[in-house]
N, C-alpha and C. Protein backbone atom coordinates (compact mmCIF):
# COMPACT_ATOMS: atom_id res chain seq x y z
N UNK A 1 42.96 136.70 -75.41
CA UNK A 1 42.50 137.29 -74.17
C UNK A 1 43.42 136.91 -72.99
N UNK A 2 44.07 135.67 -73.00
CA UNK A 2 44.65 135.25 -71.78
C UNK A 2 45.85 135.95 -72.05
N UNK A 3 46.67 136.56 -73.18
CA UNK A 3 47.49 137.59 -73.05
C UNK A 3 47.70 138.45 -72.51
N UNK A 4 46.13 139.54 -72.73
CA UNK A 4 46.22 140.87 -72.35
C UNK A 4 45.79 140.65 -71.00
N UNK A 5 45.60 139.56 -70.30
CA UNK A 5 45.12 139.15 -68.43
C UNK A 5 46.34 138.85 -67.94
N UNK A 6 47.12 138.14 -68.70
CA UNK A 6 48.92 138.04 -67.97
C UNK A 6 49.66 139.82 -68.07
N UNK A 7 48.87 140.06 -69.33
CA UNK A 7 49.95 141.73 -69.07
C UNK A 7 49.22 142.81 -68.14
N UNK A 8 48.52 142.38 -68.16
CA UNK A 8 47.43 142.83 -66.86
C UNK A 8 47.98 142.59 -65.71
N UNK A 9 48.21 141.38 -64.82
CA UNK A 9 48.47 140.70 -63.82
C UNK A 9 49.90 141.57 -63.64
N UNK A 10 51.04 141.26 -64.45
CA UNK A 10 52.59 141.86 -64.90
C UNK A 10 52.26 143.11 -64.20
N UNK A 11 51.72 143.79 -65.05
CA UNK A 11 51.83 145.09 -65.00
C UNK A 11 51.17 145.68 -63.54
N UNK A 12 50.25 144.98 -63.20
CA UNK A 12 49.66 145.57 -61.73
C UNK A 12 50.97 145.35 -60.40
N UNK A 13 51.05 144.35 -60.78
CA UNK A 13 52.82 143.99 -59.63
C UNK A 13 53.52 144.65 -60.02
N UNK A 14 54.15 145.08 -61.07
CA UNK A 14 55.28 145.92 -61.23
C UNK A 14 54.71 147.63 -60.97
N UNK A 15 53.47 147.82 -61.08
CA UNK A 15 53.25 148.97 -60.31
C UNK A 15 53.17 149.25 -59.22
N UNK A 16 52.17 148.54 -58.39
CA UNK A 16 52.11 148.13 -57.25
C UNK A 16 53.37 148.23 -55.81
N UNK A 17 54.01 147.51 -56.50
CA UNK A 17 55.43 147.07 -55.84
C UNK A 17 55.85 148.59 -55.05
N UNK A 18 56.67 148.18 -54.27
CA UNK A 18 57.76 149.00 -53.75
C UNK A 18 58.63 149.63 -54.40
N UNK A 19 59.34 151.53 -54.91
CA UNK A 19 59.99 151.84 -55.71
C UNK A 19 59.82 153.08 -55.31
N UNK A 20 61.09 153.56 -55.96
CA UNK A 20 61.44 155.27 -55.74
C UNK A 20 60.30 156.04 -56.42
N UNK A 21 59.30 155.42 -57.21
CA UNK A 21 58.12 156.50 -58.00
C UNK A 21 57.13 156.53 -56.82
N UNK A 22 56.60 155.13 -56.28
CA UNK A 22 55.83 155.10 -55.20
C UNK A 22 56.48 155.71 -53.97
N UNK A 23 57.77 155.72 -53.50
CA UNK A 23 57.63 156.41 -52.17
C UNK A 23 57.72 157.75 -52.25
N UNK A 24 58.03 158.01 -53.38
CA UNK A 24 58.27 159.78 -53.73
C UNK A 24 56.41 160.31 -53.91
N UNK A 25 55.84 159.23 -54.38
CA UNK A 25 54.13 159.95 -54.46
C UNK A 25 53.55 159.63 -53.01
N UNK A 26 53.93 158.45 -51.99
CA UNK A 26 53.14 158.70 -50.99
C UNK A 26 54.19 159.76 -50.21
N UNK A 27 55.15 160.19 -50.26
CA UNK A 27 55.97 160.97 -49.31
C UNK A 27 55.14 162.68 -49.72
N UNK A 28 54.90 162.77 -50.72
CA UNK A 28 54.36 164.09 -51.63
C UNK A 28 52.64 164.18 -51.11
N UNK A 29 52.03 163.29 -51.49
CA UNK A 29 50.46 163.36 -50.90
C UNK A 29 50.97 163.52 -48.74
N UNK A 30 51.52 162.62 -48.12
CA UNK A 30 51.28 162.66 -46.92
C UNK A 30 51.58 164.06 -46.37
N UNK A 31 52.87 164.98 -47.03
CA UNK A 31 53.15 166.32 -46.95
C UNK A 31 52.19 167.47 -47.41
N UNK A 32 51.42 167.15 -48.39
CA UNK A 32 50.31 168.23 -49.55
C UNK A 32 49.15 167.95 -49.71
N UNK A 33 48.97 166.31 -49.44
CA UNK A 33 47.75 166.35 -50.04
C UNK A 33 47.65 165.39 -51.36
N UNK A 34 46.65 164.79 -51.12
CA UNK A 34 46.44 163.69 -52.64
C UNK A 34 46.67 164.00 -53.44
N UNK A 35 45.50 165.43 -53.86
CA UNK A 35 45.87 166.31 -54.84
C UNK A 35 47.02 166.65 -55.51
N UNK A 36 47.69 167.40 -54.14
CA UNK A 36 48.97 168.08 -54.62
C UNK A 36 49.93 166.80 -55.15
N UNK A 37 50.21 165.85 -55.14
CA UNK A 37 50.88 164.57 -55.48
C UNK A 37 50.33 164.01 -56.57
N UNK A 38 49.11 164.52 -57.16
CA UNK A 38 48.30 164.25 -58.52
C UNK A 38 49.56 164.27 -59.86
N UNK A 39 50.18 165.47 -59.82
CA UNK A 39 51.08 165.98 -60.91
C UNK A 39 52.18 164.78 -61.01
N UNK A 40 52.93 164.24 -59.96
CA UNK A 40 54.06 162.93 -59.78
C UNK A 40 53.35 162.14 -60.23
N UNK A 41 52.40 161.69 -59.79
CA UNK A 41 51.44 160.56 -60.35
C UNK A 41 50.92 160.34 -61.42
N UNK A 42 50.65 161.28 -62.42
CA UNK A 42 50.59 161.26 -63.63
C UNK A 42 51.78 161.30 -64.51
N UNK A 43 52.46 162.60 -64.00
CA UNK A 43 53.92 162.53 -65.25
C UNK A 43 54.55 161.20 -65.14
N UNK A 44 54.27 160.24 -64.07
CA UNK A 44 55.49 159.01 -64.03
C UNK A 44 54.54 158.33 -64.79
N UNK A 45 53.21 158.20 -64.41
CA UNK A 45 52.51 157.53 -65.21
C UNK A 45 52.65 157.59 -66.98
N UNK A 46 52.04 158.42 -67.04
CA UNK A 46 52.44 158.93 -68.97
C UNK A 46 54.01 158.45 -69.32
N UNK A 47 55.22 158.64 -67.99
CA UNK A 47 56.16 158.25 -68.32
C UNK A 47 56.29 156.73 -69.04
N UNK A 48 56.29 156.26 -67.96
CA UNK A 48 55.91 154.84 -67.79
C UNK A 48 55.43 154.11 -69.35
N UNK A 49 54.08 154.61 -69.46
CA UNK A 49 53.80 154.50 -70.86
C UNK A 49 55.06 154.35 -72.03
N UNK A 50 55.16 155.69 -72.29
CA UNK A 50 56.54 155.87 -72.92
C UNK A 50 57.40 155.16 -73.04
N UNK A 51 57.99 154.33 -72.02
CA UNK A 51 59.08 154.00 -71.86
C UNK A 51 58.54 152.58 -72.43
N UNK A 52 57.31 151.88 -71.72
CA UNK A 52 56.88 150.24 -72.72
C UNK A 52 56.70 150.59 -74.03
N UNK A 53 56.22 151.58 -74.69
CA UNK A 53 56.34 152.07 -76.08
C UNK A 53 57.55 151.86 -76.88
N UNK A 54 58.38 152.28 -76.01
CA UNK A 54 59.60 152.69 -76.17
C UNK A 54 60.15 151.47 -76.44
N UNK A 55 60.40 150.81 -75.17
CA UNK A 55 61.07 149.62 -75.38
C UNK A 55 60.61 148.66 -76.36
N UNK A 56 59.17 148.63 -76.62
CA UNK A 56 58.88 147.58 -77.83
C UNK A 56 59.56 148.13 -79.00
N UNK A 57 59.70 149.20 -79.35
CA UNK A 57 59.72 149.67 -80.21
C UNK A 57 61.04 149.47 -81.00
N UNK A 58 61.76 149.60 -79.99
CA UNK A 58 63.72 149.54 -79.98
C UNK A 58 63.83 147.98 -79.46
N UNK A 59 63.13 147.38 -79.37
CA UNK A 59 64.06 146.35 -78.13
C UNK A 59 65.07 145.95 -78.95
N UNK A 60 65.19 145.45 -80.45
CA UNK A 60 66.25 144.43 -81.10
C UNK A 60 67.38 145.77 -80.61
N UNK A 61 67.29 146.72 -81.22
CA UNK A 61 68.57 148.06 -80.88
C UNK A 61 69.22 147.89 -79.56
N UNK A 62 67.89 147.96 -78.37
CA UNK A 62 67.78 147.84 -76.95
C UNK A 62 69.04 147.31 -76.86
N UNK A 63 68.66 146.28 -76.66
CA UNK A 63 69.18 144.80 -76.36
C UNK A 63 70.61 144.93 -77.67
N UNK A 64 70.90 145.24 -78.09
CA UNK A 64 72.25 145.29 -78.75
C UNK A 64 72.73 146.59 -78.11
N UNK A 65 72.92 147.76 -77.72
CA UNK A 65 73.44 149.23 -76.96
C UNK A 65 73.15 149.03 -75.99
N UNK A 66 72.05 148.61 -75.34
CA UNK A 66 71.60 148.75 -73.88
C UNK A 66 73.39 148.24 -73.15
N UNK A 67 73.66 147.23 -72.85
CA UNK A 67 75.43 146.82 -72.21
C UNK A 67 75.84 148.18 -71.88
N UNK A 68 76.14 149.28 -72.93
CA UNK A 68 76.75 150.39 -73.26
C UNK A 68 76.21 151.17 -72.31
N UNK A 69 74.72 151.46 -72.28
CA UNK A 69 73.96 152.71 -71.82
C UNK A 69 73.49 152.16 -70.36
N UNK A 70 73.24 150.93 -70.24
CA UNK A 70 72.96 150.75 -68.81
C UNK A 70 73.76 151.42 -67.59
N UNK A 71 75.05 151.89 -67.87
CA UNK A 71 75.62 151.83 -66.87
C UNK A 71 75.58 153.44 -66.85
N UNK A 72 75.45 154.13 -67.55
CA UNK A 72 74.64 155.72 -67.92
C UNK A 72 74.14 156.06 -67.16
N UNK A 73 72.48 155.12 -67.73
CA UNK A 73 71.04 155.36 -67.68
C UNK A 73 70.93 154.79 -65.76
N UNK A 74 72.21 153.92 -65.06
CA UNK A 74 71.77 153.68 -64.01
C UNK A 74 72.34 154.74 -63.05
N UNK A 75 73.88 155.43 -63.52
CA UNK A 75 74.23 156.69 -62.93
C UNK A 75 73.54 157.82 -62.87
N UNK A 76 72.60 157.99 -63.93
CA UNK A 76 72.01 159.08 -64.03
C UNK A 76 70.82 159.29 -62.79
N UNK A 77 69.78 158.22 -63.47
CA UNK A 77 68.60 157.72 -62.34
C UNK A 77 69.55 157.92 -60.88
N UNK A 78 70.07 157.10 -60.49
CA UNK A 78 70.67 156.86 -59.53
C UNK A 78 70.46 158.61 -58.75
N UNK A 79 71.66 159.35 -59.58
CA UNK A 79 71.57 160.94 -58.99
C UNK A 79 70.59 162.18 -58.61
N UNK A 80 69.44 161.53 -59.79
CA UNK A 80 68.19 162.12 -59.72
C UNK A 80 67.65 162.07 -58.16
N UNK A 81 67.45 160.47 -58.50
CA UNK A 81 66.67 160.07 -57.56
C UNK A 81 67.41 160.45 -56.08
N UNK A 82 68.72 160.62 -55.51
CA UNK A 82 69.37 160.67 -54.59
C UNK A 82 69.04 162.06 -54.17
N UNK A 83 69.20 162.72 -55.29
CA UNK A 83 68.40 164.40 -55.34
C UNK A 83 67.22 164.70 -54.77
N UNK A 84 66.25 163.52 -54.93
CA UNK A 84 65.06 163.78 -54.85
C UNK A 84 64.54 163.19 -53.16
N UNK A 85 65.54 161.93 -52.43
CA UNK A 85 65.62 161.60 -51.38
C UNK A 85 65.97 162.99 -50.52
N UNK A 86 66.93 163.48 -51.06
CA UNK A 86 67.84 164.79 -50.44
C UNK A 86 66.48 165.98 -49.89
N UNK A 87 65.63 166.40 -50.59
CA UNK A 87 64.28 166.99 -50.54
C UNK A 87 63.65 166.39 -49.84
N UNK A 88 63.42 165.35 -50.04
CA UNK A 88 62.08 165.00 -49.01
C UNK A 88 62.80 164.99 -47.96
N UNK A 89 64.05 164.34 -47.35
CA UNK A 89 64.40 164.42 -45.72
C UNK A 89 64.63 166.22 -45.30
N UNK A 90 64.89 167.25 -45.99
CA UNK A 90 65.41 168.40 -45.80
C UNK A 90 64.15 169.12 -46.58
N UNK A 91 62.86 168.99 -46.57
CA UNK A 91 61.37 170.04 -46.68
C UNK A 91 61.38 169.87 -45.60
N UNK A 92 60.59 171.34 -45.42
CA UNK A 92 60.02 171.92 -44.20
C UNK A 92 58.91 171.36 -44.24
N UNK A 93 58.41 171.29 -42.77
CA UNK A 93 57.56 170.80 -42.41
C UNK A 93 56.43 171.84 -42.01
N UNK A 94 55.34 171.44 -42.06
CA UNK A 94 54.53 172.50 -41.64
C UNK A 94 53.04 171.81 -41.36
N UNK A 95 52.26 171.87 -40.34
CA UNK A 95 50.91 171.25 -40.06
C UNK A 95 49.74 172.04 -40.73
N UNK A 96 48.54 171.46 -40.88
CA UNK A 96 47.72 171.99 -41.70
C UNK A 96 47.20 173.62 -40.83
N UNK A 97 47.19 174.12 -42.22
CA UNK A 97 47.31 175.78 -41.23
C UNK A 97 48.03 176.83 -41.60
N UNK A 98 49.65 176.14 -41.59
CA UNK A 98 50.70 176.54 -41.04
C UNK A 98 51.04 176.85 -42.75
N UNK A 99 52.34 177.41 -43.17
CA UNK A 99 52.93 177.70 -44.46
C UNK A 99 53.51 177.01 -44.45
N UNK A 100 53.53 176.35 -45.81
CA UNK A 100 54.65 175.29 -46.24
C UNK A 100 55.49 175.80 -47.22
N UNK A 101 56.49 176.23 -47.07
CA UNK A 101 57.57 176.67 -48.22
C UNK A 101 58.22 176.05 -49.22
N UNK A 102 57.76 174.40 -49.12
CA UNK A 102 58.13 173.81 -49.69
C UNK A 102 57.17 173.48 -50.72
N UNK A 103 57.36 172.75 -52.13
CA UNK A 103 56.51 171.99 -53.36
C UNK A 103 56.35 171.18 -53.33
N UNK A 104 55.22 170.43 -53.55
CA UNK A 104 55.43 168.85 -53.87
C UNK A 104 55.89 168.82 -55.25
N UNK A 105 56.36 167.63 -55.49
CA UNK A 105 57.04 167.24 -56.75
C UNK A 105 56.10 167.14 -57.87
N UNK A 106 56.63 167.71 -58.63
CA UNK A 106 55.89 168.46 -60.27
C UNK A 106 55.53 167.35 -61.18
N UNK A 107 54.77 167.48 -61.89
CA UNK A 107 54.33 166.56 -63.57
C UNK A 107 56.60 166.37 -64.00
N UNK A 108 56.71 167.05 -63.71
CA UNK A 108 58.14 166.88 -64.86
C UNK A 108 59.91 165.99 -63.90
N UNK A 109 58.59 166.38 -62.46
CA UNK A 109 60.06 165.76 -61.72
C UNK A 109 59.44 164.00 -61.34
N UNK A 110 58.08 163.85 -61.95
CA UNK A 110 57.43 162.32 -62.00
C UNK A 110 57.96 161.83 -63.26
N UNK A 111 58.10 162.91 -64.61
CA UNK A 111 58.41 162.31 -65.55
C UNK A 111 59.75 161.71 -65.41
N UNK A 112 60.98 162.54 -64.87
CA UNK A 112 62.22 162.24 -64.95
C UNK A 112 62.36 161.02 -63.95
N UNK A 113 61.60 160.94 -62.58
CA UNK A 113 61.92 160.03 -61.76
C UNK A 113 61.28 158.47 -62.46
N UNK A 114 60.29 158.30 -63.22
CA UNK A 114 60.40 157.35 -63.69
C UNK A 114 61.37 156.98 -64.91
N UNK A 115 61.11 157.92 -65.86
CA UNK A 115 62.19 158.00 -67.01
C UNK A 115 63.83 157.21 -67.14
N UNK A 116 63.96 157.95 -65.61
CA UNK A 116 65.78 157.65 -64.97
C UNK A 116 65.42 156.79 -64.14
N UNK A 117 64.13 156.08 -63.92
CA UNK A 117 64.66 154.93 -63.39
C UNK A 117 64.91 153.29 -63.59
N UNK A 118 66.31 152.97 -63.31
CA UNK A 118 66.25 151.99 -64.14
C UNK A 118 65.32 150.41 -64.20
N UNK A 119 64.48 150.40 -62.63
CA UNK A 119 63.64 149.72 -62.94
C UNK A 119 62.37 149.41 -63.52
N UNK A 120 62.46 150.67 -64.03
CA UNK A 120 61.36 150.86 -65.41
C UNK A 120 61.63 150.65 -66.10
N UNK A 121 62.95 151.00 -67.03
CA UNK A 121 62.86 150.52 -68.19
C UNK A 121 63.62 148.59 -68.22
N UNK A 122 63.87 148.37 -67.17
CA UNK A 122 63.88 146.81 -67.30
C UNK A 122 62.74 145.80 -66.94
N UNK A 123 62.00 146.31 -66.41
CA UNK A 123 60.29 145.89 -66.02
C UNK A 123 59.51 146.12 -67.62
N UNK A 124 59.68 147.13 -67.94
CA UNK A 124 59.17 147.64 -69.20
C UNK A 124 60.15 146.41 -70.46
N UNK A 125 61.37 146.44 -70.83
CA UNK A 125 61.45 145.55 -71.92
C UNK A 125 60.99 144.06 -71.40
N UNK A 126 61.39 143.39 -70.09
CA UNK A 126 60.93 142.15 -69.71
C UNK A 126 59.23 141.67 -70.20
N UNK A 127 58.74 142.80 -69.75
CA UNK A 127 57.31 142.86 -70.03
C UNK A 127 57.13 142.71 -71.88
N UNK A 128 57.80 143.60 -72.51
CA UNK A 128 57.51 143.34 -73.92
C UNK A 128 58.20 142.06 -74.00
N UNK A 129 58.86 141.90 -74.07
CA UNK A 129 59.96 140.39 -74.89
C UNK A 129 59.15 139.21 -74.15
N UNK A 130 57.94 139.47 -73.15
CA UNK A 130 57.55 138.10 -72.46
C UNK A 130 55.97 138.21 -73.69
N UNK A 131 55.05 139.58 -73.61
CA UNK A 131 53.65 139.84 -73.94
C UNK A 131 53.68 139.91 -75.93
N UNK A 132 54.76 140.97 -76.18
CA UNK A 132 54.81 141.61 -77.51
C UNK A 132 55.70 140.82 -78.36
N UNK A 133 57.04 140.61 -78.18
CA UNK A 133 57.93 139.94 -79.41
C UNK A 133 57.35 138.50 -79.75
N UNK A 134 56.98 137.69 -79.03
CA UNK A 134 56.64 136.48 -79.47
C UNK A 134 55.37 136.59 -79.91
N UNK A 135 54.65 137.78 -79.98
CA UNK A 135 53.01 138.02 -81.01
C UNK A 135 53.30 138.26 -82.13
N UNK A 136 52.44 137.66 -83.50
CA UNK A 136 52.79 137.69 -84.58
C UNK A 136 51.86 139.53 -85.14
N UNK A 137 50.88 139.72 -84.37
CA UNK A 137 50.57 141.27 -84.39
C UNK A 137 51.62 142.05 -83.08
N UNK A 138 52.68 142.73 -83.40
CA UNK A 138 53.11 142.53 -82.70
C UNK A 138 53.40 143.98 -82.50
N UNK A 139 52.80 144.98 -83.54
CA UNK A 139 52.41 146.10 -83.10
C UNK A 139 51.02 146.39 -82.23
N UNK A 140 50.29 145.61 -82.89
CA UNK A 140 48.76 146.15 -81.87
C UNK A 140 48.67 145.72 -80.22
N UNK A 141 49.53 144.43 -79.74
CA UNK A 141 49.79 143.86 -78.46
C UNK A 141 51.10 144.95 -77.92
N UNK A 142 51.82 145.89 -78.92
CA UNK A 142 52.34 146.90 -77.81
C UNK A 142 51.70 148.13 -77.82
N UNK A 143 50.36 148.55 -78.42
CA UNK A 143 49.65 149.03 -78.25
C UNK A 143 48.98 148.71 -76.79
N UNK A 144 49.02 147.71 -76.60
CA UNK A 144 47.46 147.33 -76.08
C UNK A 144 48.46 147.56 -74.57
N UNK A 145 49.71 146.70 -74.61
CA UNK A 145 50.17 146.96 -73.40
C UNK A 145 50.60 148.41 -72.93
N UNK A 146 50.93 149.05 -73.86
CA UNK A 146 51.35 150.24 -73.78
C UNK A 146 49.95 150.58 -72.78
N UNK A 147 48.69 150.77 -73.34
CA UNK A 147 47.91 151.34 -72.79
C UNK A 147 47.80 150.82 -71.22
N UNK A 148 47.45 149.41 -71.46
CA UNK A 148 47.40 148.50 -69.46
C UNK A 148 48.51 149.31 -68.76
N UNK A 149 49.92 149.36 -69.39
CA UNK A 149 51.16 149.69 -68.60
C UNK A 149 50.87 151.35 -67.97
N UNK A 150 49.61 152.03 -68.75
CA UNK A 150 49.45 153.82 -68.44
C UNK A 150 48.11 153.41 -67.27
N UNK A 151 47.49 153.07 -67.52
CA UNK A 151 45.90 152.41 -66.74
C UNK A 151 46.35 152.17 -65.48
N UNK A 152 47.23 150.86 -65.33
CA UNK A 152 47.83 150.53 -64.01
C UNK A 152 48.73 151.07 -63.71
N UNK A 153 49.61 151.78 -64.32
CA UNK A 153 50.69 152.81 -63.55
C UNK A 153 49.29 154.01 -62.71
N UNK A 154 49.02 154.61 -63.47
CA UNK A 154 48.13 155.76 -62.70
C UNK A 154 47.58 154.74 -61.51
N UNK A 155 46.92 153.66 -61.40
CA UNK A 155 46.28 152.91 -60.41
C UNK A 155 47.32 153.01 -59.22
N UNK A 156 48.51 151.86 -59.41
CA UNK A 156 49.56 151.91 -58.41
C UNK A 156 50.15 152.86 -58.02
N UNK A 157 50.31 154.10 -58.19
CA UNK A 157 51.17 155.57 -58.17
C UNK A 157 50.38 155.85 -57.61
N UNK A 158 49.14 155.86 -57.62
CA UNK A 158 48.33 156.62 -57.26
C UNK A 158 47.50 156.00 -56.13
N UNK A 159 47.43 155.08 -55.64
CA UNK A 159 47.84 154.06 -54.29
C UNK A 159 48.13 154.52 -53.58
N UNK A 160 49.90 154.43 -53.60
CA UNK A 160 50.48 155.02 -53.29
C UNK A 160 50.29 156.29 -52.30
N UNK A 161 49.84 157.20 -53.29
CA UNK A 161 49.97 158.73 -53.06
C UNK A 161 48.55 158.61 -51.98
N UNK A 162 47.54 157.71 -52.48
CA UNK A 162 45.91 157.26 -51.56
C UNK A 162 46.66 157.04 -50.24
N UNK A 163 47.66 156.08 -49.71
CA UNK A 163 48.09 155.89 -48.61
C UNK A 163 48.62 157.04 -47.98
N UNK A 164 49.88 157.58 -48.83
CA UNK A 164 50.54 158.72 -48.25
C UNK A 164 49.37 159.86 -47.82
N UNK A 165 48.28 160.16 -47.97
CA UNK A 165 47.42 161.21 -47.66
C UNK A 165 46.66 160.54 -46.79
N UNK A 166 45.96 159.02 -46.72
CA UNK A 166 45.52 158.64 -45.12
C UNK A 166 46.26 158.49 -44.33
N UNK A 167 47.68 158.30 -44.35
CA UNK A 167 48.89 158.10 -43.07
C UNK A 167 48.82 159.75 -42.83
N UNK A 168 48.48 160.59 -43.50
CA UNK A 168 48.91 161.90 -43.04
C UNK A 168 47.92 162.30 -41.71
N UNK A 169 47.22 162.14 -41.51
CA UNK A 169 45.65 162.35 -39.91
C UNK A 169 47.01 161.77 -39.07
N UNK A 170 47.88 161.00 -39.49
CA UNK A 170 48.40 160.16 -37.83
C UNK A 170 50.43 161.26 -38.00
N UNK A 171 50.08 162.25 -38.62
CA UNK A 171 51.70 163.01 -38.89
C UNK A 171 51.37 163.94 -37.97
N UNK A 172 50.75 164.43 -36.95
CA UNK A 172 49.62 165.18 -36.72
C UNK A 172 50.98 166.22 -35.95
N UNK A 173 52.05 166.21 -35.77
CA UNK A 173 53.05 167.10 -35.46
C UNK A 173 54.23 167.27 -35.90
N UNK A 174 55.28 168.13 -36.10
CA UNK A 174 55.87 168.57 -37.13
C UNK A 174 57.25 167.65 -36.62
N UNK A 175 57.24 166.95 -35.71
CA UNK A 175 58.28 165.94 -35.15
C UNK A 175 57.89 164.17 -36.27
N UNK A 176 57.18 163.84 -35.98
CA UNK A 176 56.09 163.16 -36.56
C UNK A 176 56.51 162.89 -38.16
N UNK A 177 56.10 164.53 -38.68
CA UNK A 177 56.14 164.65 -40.14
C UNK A 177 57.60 164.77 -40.67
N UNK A 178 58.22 165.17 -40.34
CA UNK A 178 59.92 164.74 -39.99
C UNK A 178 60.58 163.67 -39.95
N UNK A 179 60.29 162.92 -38.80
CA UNK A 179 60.43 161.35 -39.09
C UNK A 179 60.21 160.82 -40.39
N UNK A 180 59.05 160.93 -40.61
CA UNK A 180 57.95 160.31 -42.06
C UNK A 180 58.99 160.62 -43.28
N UNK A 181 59.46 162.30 -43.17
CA UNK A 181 60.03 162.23 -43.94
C UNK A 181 61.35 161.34 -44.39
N UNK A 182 62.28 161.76 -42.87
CA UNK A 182 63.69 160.86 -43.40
C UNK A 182 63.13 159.72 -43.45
N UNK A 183 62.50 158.91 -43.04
CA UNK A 183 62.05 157.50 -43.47
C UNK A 183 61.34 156.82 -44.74
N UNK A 184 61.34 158.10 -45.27
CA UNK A 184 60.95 157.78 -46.82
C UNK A 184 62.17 158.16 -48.04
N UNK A 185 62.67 159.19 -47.18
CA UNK A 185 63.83 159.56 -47.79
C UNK A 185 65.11 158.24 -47.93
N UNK A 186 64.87 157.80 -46.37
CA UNK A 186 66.12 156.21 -46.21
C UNK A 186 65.70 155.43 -47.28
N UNK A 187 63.85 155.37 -47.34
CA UNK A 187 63.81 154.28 -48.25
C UNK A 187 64.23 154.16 -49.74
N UNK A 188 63.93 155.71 -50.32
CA UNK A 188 64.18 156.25 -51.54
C UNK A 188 65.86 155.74 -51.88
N UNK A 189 67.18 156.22 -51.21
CA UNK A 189 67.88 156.14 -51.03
C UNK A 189 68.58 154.57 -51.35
N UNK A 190 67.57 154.16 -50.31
CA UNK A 190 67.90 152.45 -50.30
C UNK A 190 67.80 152.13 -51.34
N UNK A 191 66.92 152.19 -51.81
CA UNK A 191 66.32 151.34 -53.05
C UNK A 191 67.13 151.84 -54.22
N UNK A 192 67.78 152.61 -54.33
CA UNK A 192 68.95 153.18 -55.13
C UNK A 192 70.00 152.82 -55.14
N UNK A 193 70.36 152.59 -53.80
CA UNK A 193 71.59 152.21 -53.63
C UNK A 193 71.64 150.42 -53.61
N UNK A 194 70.26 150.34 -53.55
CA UNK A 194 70.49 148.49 -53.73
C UNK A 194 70.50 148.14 -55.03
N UNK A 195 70.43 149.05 -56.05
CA UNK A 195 70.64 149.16 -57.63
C UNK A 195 72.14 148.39 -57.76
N UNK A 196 73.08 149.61 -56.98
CA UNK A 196 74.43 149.01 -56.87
C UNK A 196 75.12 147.84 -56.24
N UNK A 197 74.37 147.31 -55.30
CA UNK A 197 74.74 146.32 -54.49
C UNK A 197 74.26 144.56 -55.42
């Protein structure tokens, strides 16, 4: 039991936290709507999953190719995500009422933004090689985390996206919602670019 309460604990901070999945779901709810930010919040979530699956699954492989692919898997993320900063500072803005021509971000652009990012899948093997490799059941404990890691991702993402839709009552003009944006966009950005630094 005191296992699955440390991968518990793990996993709520590493969702929780500050990251390009969270500012992309509160930047998406404060523009659309909780709702509309539902779809990011789940596909990263389910992602998420995946990826602790994943990594238990491969880690000995991981951890022997990973050297190789890290530097890939961090260019890639990296571009996505820079893509996805690029959108939120450059959507139109529009107050409730008004037409918004713009989308919030889809089930598939949550999947890729967690997928490609690389602090998921290094949160994700840390997490197995600390909870799963040293269990002698060592399939059913990446079961189990697998599941906490989908439970509390939807929780924290979806935080997130809870904040971005009460900060939205105070966006209340299209100057306002503008700001909000490039300032989520800087952060997105940042946090990408402090990958490299």
């Amino acid at each position: 039991m005191s296992v699955i309460l440390s991968m518990l604990i793990f996993a709520l901070i590493s969702a929780i936290s500050p990251g390009p999945v969270n500012i992309i779901a509160s930047s998406a709810a404060a523009n659309f709507g909780f709702r509309q930010a539902l779809p990011h919040v789940v596909g990263a979530s389910l992602c998420y999953c995946l990826v602790v699956f994943t990594a238990g699954l491969a880690l000995n492989l991981t951890l022997d190719v990973l050297p190789a692919l890290t530097h890939l898997l961090q260019y890639l993320g990296a571009a996505f995500l820079l893509y996805m900063a690029l959108k939120i500072a450059s959507a139109p803005v529009s107050l409730p009422g008004q037409q918004n021509l713009a989308k919030p971000p889809s089930f598939w652009q949550g999947v890729l933004a967690q997928g490609l990012n690389p602090k998921a899948w290094l949160v994700a093997m840390s997490g197995v090689s600390l909870f799963v490799a040293p269990q002698q059941q060592a399939e059913f404990y990446l079961l189990v985390f697998s599941l906490i890691s989908l439970m509390v991702c939807l929780v924290g993402v979806g935080t997130w996206a809870a904040i971005g839709s009460l900060i939205s009552r105070y966006l209340g003009s299209a100057w306002r919602l503008r700001v909000f944006n490039c300032s989520m966009a800087a952060l997105l950005a940042g946090s990408v670019l402090s990958l490299f630094i």
